[in-house]
Protein backbone atom coordinates (compact mmCIF):
# COMPACT_ATOMS: atom_id res chain seq x y z
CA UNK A 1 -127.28 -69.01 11.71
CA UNK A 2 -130.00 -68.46 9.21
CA UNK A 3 -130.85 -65.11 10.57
CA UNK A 4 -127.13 -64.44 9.65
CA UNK A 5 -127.75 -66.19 6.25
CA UNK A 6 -131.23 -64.00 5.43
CA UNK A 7 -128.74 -60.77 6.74
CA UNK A 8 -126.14 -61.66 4.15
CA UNK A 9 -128.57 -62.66 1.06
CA UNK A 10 -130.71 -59.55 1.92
CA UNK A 11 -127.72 -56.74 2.49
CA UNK A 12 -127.99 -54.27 -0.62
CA UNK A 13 -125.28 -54.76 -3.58
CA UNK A 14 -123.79 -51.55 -2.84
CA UNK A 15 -123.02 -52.61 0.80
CA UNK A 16 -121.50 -55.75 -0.68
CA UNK A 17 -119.46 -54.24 -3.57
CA UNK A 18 -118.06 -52.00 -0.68
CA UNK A 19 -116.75 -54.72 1.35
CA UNK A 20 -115.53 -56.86 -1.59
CA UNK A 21 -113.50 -53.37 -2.64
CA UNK A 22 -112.12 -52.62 1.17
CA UNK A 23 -110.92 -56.40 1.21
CA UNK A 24 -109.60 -56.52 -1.89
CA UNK A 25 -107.23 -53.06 -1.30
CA UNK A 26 -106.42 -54.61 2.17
CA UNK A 27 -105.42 -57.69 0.35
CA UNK A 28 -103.30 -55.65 -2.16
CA UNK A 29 -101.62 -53.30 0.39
CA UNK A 30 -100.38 -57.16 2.24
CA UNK A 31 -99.18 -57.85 -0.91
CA UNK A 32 -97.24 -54.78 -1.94
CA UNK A 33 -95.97 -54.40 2.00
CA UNK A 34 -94.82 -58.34 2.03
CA UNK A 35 -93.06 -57.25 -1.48
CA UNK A 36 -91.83 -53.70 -0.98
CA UNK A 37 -90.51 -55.61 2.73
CA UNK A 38 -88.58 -58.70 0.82
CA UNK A 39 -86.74 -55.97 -1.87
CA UNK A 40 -85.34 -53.49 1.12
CA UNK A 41 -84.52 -57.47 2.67
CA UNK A 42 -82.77 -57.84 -0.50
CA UNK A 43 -81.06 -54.69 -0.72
CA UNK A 44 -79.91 -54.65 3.14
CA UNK A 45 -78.33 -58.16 2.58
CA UNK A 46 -76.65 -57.35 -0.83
CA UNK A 47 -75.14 -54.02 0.71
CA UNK A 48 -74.13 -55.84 3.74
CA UNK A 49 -72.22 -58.80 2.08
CA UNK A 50 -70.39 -56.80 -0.74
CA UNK A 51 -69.22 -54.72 2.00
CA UNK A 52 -67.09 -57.15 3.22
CA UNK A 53 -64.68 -58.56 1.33
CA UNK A 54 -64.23 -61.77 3.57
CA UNK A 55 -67.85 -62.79 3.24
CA UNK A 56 -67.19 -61.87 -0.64
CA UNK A 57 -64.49 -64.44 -0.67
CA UNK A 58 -66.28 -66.98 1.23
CA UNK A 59 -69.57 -66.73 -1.16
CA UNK A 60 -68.20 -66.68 -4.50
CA UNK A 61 -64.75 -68.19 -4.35
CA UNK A 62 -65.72 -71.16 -2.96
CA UNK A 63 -68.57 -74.19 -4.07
CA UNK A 64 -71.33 -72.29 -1.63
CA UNK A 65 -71.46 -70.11 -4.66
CA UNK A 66 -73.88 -72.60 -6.03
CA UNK A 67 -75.77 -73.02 -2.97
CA UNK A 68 -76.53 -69.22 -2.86
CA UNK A 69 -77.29 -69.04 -6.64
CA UNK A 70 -79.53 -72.31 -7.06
CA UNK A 71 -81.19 -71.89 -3.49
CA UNK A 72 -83.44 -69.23 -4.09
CA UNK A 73 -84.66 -71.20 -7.38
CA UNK A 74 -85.16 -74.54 -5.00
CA UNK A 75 -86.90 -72.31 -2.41
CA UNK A 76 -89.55 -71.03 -5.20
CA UNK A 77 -90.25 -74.27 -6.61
CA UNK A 78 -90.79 -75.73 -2.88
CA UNK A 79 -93.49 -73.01 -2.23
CA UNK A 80 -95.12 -73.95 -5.17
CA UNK A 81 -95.06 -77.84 -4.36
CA UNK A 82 -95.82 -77.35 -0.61
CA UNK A 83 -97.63 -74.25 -0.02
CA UNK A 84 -100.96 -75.92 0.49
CA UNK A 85 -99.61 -78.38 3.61
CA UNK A 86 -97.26 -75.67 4.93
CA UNK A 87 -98.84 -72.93 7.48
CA UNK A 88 -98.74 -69.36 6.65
CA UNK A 89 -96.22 -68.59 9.01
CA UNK A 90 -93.81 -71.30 7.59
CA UNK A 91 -94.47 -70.01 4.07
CA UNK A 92 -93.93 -66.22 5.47
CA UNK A 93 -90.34 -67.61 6.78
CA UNK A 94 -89.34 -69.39 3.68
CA UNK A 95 -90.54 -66.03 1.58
CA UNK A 96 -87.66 -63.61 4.04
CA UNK A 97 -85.22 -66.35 3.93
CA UNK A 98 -85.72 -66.11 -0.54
CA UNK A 99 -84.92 -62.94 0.12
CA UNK A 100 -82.43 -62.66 1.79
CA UNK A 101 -80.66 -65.56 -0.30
CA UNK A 102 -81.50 -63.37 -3.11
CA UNK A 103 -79.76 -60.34 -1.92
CA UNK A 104 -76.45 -62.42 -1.22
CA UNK A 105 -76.60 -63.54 -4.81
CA UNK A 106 -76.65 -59.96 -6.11
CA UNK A 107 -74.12 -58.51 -4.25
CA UNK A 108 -72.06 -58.65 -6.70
CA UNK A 109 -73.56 -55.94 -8.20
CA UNK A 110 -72.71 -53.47 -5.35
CA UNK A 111 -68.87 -54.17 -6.79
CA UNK A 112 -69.31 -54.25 -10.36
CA UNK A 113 -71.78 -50.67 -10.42
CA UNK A 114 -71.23 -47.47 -8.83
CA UNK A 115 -73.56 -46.57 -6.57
CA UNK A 116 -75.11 -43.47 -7.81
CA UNK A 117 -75.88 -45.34 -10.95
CA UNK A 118 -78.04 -48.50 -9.09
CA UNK A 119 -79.97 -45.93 -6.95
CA UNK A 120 -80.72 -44.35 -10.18
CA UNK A 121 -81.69 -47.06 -11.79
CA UNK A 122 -83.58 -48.27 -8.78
CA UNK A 123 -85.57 -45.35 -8.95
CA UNK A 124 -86.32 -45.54 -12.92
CA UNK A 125 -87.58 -49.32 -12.36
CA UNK A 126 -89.66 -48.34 -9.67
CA UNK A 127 -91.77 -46.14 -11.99
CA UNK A 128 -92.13 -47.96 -14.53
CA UNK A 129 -93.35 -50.58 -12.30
CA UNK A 130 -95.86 -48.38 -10.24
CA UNK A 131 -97.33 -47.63 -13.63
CA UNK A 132 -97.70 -51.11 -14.87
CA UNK A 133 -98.84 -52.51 -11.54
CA UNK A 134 -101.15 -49.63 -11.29
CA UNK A 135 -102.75 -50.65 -14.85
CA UNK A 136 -102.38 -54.18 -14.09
CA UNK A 137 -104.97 -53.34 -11.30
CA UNK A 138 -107.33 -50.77 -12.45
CA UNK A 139 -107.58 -52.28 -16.23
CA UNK A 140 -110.93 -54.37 -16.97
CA UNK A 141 -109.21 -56.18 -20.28
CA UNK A 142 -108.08 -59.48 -19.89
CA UNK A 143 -104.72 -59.63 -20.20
CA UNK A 144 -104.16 -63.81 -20.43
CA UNK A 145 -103.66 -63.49 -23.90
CA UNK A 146 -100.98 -60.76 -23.47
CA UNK A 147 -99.28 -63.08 -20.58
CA UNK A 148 -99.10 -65.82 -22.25
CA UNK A 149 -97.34 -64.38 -25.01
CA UNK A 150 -95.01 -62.78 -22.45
CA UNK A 151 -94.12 -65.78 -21.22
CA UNK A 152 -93.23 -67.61 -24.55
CA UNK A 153 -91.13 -64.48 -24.59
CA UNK A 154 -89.66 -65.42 -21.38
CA UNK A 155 -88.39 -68.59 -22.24
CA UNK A 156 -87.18 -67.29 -24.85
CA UNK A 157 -85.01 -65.01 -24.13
CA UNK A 158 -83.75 -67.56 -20.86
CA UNK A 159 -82.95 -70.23 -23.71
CA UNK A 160 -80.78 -67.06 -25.43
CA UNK A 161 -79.27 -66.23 -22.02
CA UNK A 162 -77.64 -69.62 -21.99
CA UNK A 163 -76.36 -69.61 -25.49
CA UNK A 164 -74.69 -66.14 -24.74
CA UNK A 165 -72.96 -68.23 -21.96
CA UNK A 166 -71.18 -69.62 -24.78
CA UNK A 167 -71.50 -67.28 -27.53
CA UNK A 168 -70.33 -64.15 -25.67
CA UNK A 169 -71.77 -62.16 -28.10
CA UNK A 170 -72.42 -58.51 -27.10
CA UNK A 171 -74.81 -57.41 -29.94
CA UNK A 172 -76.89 -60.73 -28.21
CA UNK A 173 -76.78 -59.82 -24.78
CA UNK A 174 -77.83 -56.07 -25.79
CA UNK A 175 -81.28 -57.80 -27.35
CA UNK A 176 -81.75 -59.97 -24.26
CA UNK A 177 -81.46 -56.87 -21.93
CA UNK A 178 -84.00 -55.17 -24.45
CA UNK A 179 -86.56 -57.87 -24.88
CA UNK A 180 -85.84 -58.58 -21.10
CA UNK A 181 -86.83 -55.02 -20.02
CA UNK A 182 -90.22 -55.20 -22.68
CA UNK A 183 -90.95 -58.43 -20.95
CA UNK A 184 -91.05 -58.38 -17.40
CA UNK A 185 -92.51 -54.81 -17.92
CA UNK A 186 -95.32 -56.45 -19.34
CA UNK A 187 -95.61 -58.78 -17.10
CA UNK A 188 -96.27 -56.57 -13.98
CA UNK A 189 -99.38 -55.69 -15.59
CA UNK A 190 -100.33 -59.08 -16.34
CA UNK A 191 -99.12 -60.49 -12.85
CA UNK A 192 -101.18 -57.77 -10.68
CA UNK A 193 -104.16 -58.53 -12.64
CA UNK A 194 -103.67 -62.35 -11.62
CA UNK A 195 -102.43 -61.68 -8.12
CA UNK A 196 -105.97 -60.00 -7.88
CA UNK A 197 -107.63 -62.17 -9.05
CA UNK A 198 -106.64 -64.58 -6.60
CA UNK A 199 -108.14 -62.53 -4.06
CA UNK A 200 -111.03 -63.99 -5.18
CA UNK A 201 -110.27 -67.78 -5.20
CA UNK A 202 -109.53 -67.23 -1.00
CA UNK A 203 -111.94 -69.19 0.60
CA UNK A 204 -110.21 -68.57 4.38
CA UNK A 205 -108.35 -66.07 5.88
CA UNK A 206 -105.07 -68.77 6.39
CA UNK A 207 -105.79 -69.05 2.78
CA UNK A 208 -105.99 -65.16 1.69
CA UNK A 209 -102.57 -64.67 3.60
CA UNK A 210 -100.60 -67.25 1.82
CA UNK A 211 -102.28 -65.96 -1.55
CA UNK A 212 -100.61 -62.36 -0.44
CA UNK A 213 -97.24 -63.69 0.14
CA UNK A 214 -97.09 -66.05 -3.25
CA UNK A 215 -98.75 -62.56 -5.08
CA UNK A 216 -95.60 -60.48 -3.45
CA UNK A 217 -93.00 -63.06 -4.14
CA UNK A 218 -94.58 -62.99 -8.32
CA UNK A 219 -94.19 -59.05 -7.90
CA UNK A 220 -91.09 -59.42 -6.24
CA UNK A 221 -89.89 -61.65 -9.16
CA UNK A 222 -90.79 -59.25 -11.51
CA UNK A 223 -89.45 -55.92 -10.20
CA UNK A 224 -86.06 -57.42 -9.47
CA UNK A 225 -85.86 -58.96 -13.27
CA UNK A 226 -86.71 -55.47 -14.91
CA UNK A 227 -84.13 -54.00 -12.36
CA UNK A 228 -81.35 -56.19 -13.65
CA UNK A 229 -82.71 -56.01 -17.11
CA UNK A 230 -82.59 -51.84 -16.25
CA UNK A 231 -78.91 -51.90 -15.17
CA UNK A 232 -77.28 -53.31 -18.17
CA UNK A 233 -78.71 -50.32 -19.71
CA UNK A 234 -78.46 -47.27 -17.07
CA UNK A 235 -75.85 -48.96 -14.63
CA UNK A 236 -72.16 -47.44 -14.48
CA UNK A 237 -69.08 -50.01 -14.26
CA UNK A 238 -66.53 -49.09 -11.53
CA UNK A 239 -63.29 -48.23 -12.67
């Protein structure tokens, strides 16, 4: 044991910056796969429900339209509360079943938009996140300050949302959907930074993996918020 101690104090800094860096992209490909895995989840179930107009029925003209609406909330805020005591399998389960409650809340939007018009906009939200994630990753400024003034922002324009639910203003819901799409754009950067960071704070390798799956449900998060925010703007209404 203290041969293996004098082995690890005595290894040159190069060797150790190079394993820090190989964990650290292994750690961030986990994250991105467990992400990139929960939004084509997401997608599958949406396409799958609107698809049928029974299920559609069933979902949203009944009460479980609550239950698949407020679940996915309940299921976030339980991870956060529980995560330590749960196992990382248990917290990999309750991440798929988010998702796929997720995509059963948004297939609505398989009915309202044409389909040409959410694979383009799909597409468009995808680069713009690439790029932020990318500089989220690669940038050495902090950006707390930046994030924390992002999510004022976010509150803010949440607080707005539910005014418009009474307001029905247009010209209000077009400067949501704008400050929305500045927002959670923003916050991809600032979220990849801190979902690397965490990488860090893993002292196990139980640990690590349940830091990669709360980092890809934060990504997830944010992608699918610019998306919608994206839609209002680039998505088509059926006829």
């Amino acid at each position: 044991m203290a041969l293996e101690t004098i082995r690890r104090t005595s290894a040159p800094a190069g060797t150790q910056a190079l394993a820090i860096d190989q964990g650290l992209r292994a750690y961030m490909l986990r994250v991105y796969n467990y992400m990139g895995s929960g939004l084509a989840l997401t997608g599958l179930v949406a396409l799958l429900v609107a698809s049928s107009e029974e299920v559609m029925r069933t979902l949203f003209g009944t009460g479980l339209m609550w239950v698949v609406l407020l679940a996915p909330l309940g299921l976030v805020l339980f991870l956060s509360f529980r995560i330590q005591k749960m196992s990382l399998a248990a917290v990999q389960t309750t991440f798929w079943v988010y998702a796929a409650l997720m995509g059963a809340g948004l297939a609505p939007i398989f009915v309202i938009y044409t389909g040409a018009s959410i694979a383009r906009t799909f597409f468009i939200c995808a680069a713009t996140f690439g790029a932020m994630s990318l500089y989220g990753y690669t940038t050495r400024k902090d950006l707390s300050g930046i994030g924390s003034f992002l999510i004022m922002g976010l509150f803010g324009i949440i607080l707005a949302g539910l005014v418009n639910i009474f307001l029905q203003s247009t010209m209000l819901e077009f400067l949501i959907s704008a400050a929305g799409v500045l927002i959670f754009t923003g916050l991809t950067a600032y979220d990849t930074q801190k979902v690397k960071e965490m990488y860090f704070d893993a002292d196990s390798v139980e640990t690590a993996g349940k830091k990669a799956v709360m980092g890809a449900l934060t990504l997830y998060m944010d992608f699918l918020n610019l998306f919608l925010m994206l839609l209002r703007f680039f998505g088509e209404r059926r006829e």
